[in-house]
N, C-alpha and C. Protein backbone atom coordinates (compact mmCIF):
# COMPACT_ATOMS: atom_id res chain seq x y z
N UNK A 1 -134.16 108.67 143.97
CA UNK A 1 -134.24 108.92 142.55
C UNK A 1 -135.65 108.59 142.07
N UNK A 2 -136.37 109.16 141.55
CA UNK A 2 -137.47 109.38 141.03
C UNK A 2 -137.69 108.36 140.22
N UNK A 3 -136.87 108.12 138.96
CA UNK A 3 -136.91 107.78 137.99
C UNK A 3 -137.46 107.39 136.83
N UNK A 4 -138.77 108.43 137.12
CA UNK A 4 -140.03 108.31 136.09
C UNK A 4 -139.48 109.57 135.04
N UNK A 5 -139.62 109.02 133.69
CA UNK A 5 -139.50 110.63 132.43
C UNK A 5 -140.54 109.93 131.93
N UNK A 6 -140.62 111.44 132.21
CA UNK A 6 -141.94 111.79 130.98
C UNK A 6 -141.36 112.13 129.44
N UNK A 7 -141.23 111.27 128.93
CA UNK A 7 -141.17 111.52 127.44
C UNK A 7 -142.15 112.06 126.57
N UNK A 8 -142.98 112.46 126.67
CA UNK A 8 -144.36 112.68 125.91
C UNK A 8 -144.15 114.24 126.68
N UNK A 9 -144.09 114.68 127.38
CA UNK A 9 -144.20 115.97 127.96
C UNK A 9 -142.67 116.42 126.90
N UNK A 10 -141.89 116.39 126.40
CA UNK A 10 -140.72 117.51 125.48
C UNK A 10 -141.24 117.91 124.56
N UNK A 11 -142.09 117.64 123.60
CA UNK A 11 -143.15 118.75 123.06
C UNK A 11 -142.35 118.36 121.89
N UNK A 12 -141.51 117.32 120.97
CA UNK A 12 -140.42 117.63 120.64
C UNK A 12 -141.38 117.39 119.28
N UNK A 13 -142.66 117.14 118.83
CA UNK A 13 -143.25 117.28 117.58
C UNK A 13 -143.20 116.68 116.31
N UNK A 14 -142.92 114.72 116.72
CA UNK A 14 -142.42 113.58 115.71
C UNK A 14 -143.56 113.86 114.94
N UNK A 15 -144.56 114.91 114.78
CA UNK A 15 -145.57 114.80 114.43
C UNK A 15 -145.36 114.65 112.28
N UNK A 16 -146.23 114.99 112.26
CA UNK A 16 -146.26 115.75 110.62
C UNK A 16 -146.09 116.98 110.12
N UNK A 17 -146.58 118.21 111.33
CA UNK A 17 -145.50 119.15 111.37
C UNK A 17 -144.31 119.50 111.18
N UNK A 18 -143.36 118.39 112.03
CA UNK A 18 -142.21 119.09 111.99
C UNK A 18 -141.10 118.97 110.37
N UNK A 19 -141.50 117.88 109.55
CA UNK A 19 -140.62 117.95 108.37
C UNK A 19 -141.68 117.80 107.13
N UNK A 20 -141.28 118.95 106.21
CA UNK A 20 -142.06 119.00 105.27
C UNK A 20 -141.14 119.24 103.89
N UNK A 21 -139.67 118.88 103.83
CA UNK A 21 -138.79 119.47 102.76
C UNK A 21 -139.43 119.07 101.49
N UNK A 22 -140.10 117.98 101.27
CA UNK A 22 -140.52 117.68 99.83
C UNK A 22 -141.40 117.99 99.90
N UNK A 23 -142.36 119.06 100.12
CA UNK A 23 -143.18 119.94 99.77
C UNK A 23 -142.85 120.98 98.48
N UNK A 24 -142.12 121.04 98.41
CA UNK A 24 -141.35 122.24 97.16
C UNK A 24 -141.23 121.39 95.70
N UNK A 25 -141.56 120.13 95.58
CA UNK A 25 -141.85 119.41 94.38
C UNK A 25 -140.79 118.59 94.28
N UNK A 26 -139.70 118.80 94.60
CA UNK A 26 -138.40 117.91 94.47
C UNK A 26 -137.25 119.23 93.09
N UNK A 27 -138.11 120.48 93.42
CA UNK A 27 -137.12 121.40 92.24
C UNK A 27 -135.85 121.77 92.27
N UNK A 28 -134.84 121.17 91.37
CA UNK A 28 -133.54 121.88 91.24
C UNK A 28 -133.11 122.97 91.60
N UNK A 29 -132.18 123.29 92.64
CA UNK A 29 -132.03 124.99 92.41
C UNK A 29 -131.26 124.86 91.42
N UNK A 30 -130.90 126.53 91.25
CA UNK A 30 -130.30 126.87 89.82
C UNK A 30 -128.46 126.63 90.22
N UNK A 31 -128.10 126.59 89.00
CA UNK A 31 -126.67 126.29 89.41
C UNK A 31 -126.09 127.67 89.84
N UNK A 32 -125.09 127.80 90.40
CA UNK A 32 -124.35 128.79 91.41
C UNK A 32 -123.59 129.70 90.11
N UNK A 33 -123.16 130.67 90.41
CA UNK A 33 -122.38 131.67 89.73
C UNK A 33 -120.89 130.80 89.74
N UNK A 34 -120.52 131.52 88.57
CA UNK A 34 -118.88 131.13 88.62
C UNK A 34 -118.37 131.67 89.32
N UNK A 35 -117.33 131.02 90.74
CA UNK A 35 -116.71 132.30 91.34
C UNK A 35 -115.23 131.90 91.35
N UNK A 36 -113.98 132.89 91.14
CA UNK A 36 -113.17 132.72 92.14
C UNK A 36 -111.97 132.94 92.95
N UNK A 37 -111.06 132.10 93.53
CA UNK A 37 -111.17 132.56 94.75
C UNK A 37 -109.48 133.38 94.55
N UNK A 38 -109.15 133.54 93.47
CA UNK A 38 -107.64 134.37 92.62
C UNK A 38 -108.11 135.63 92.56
N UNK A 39 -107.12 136.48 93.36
CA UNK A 39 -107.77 137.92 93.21
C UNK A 39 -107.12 138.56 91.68
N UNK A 40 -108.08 139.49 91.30
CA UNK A 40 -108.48 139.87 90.33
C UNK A 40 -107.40 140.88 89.93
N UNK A 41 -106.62 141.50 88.09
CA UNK A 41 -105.66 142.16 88.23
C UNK A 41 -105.65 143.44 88.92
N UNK A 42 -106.56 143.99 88.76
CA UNK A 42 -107.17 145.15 89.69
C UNK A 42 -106.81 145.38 91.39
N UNK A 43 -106.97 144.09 91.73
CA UNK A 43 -105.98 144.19 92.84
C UNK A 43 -104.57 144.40 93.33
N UNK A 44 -103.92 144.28 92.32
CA UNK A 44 -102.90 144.15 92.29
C UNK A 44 -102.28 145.65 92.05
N UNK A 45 -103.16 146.63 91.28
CA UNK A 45 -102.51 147.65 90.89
C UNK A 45 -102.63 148.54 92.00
N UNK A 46 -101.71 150.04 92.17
CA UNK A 46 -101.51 150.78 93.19
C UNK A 46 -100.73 150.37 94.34
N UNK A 47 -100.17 148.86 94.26
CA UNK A 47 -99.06 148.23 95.62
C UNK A 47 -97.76 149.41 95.52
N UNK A 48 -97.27 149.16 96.41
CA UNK A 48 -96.20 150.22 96.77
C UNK A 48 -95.03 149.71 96.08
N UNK A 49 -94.13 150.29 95.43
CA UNK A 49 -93.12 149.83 94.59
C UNK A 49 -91.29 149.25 95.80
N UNK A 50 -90.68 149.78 94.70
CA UNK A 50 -89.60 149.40 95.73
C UNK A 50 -89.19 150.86 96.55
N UNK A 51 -89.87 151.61 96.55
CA UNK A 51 -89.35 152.91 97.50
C UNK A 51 -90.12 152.46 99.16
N UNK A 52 -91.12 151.54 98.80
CA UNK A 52 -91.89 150.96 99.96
C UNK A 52 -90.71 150.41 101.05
N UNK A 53 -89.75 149.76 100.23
CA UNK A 53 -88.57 149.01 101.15
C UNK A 53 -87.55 150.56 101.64
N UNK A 54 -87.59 151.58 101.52
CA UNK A 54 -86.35 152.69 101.72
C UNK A 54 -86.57 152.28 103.33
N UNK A 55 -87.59 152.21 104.00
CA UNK A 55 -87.69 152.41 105.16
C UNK A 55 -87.36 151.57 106.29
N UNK A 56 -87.84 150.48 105.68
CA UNK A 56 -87.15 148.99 107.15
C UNK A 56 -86.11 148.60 106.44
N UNK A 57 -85.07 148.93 105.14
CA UNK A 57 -84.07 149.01 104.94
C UNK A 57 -82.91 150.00 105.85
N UNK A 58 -83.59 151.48 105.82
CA UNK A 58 -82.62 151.95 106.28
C UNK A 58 -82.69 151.79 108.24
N UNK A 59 -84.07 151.91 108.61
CA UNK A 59 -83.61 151.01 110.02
C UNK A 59 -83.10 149.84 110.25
N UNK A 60 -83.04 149.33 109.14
CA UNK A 60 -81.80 147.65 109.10
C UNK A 60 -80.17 148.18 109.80
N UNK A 61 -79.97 149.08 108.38
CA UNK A 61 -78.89 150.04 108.41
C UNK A 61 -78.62 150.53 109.67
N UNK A 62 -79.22 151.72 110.08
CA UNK A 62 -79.17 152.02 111.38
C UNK A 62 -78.51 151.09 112.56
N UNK A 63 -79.58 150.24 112.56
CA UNK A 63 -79.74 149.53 113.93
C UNK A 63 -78.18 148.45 113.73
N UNK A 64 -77.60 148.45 112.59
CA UNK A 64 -76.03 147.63 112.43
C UNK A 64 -75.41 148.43 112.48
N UNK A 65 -75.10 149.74 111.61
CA UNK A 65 -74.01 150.83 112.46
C UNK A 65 -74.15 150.99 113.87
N UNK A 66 -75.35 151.20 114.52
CA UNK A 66 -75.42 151.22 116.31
C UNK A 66 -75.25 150.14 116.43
N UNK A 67 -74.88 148.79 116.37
CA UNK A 67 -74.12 147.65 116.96
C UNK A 67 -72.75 148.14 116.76
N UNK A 68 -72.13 147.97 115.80
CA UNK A 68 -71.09 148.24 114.99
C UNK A 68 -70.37 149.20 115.75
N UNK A 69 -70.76 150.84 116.29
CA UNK A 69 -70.36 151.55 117.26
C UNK A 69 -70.29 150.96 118.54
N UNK A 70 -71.18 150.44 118.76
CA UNK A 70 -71.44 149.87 120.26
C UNK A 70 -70.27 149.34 120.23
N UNK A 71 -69.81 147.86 119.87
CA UNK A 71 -68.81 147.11 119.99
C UNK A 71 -67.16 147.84 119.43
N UNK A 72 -67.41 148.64 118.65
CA UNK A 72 -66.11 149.06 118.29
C UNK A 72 -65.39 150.30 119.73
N UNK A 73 -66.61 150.52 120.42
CA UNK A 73 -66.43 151.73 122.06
C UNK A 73 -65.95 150.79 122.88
N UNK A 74 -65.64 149.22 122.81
CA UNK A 74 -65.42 148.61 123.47
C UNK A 74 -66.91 147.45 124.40
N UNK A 75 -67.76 148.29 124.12
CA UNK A 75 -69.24 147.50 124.08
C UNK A 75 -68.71 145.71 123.95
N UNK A 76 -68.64 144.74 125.04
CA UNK A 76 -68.67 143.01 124.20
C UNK A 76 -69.92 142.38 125.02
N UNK A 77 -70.14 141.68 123.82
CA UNK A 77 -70.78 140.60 123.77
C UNK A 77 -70.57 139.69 124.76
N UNK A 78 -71.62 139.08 125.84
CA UNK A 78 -71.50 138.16 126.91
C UNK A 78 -71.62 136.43 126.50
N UNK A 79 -70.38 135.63 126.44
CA UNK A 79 -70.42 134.56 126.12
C UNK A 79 -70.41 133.92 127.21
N UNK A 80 -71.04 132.80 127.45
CA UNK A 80 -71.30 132.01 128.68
C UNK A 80 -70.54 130.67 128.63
N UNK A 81 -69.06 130.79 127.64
CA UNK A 81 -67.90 129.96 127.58
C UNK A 81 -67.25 129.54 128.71
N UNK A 82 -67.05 130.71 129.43
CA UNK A 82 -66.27 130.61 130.87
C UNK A 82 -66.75 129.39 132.05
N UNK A 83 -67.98 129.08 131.93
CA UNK A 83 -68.46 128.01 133.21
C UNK A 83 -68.12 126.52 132.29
């Protein structure tokens, strides 16, 4: 193991260069816009009403009459009572 560092060789620039933030006088920025973050009524208009629901309503529908047939053809349900 070597174990010599060179610290002075990282170039890393503790100098006077590297920080200069109070150069700019110490000036206030300006205060920020009002913003926020509640969308606006405008958004809200053009949503899809209740005809939006006709559709994963009536595949609700569907998909319980096709149980409903299934089991009434004699179709059962596997209960794992028996063990």
């Amino acid at each position: 193991m070597g174990g010599a560092h060179a610290h002075e060789s990282h170039g890393h620039g503790h100098g006077a260069a590297g920080h200069d933030s109070h150069a700019h006088g110490g000036e206030i920025p300006p205060a920020p816009e009002v913003r926020s973050i509640t969308p606006s009524p405008e958004d809200f208009q053009g949503l899809p009403g209740a005809k939006a629901f006709a559709w994963p309503l009536l595949w609700m529908v569907l998909g319980f009459l096709g149980i409903v047939a299934l089991l009434a053809a004699g179709w059962s349900l596997h209960h794992m009572d028996a063990h």
